[in-house]
Protein backbone atom coordinates (compact mmCIF):
# COMPACT_ATOMS: atom_id res chain seq x y z
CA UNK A 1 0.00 0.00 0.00
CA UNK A 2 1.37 2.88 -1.07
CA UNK A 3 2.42 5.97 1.51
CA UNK A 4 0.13 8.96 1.76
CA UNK A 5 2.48 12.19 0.29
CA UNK A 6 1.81 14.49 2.96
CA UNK A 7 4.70 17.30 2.08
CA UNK A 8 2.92 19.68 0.54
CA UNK A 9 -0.26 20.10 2.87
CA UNK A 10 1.31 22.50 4.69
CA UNK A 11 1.82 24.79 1.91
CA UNK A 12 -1.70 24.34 0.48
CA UNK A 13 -3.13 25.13 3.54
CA UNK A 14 -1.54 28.09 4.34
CA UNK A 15 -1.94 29.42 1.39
CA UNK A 16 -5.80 28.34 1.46
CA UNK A 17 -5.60 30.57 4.79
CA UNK A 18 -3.97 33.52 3.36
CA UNK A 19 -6.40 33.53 0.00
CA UNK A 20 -9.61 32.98 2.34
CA UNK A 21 -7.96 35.81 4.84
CA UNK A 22 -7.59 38.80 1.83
CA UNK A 23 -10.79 37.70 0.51
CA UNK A 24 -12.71 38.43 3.68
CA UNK A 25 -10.91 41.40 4.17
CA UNK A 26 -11.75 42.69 0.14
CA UNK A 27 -15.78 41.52 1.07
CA UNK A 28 -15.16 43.69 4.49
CA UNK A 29 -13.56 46.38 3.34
CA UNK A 30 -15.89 47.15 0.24
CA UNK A 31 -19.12 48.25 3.04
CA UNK A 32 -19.44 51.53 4.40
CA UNK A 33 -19.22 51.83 8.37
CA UNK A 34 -20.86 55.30 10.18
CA UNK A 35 -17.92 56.14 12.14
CA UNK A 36 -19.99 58.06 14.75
CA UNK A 37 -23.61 57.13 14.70
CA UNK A 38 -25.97 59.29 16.31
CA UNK A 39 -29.41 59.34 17.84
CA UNK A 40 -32.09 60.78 15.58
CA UNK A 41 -34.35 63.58 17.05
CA UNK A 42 -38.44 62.42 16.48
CA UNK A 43 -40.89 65.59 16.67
CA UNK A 44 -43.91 64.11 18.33
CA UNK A 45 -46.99 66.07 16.93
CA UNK A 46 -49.25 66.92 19.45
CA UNK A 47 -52.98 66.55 17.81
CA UNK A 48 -55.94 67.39 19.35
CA UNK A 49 -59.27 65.34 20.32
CA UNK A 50 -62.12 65.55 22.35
CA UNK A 51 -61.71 62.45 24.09
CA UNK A 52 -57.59 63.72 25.51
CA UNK A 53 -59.76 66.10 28.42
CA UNK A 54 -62.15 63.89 29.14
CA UNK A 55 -62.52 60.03 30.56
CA UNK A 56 -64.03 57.67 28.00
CA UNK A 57 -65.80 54.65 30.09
CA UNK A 58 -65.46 51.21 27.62
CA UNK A 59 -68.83 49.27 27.90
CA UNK A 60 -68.15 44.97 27.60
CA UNK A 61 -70.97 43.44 26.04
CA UNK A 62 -71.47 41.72 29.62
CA UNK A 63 -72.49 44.50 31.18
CA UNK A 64 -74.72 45.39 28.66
CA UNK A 65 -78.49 45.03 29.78
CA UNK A 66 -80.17 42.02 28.50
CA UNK A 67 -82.96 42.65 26.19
């Protein structure tokens, strides 16, 4: 049975490694990062209703009278 050349593994992974390495990096390096994000500012527009003043009582149909 013949013996299993093992010499030039280390070679062809390494450079497997390095190719897989600058490839990443090219994929990473080609987006657009915000180097300082910051909070955005929300207006909240104040509108106005009759029921805001007032209480509004919810009826269940349970409480309903029975007809």
């Amino acid at each position: 049975m013949p013996q299993l050349d093992t010499s030039t593994w280390f070679i062809t992974i390494t450079s497997t490694l390095l190719t897989l390495f600058i490839i990443m990096q090219l994929k990473i390096s080609s987006h657009y990062f915000h180097s300082n994000p910051e909070p955005k500012t929300t207006k909240t527009i104040k509108s106005s209703t009759p029921w805001e003043t007032k209480w509004t009582k919810i009826y269940s149909p349970l409480s309903l009278p029975q007809l």
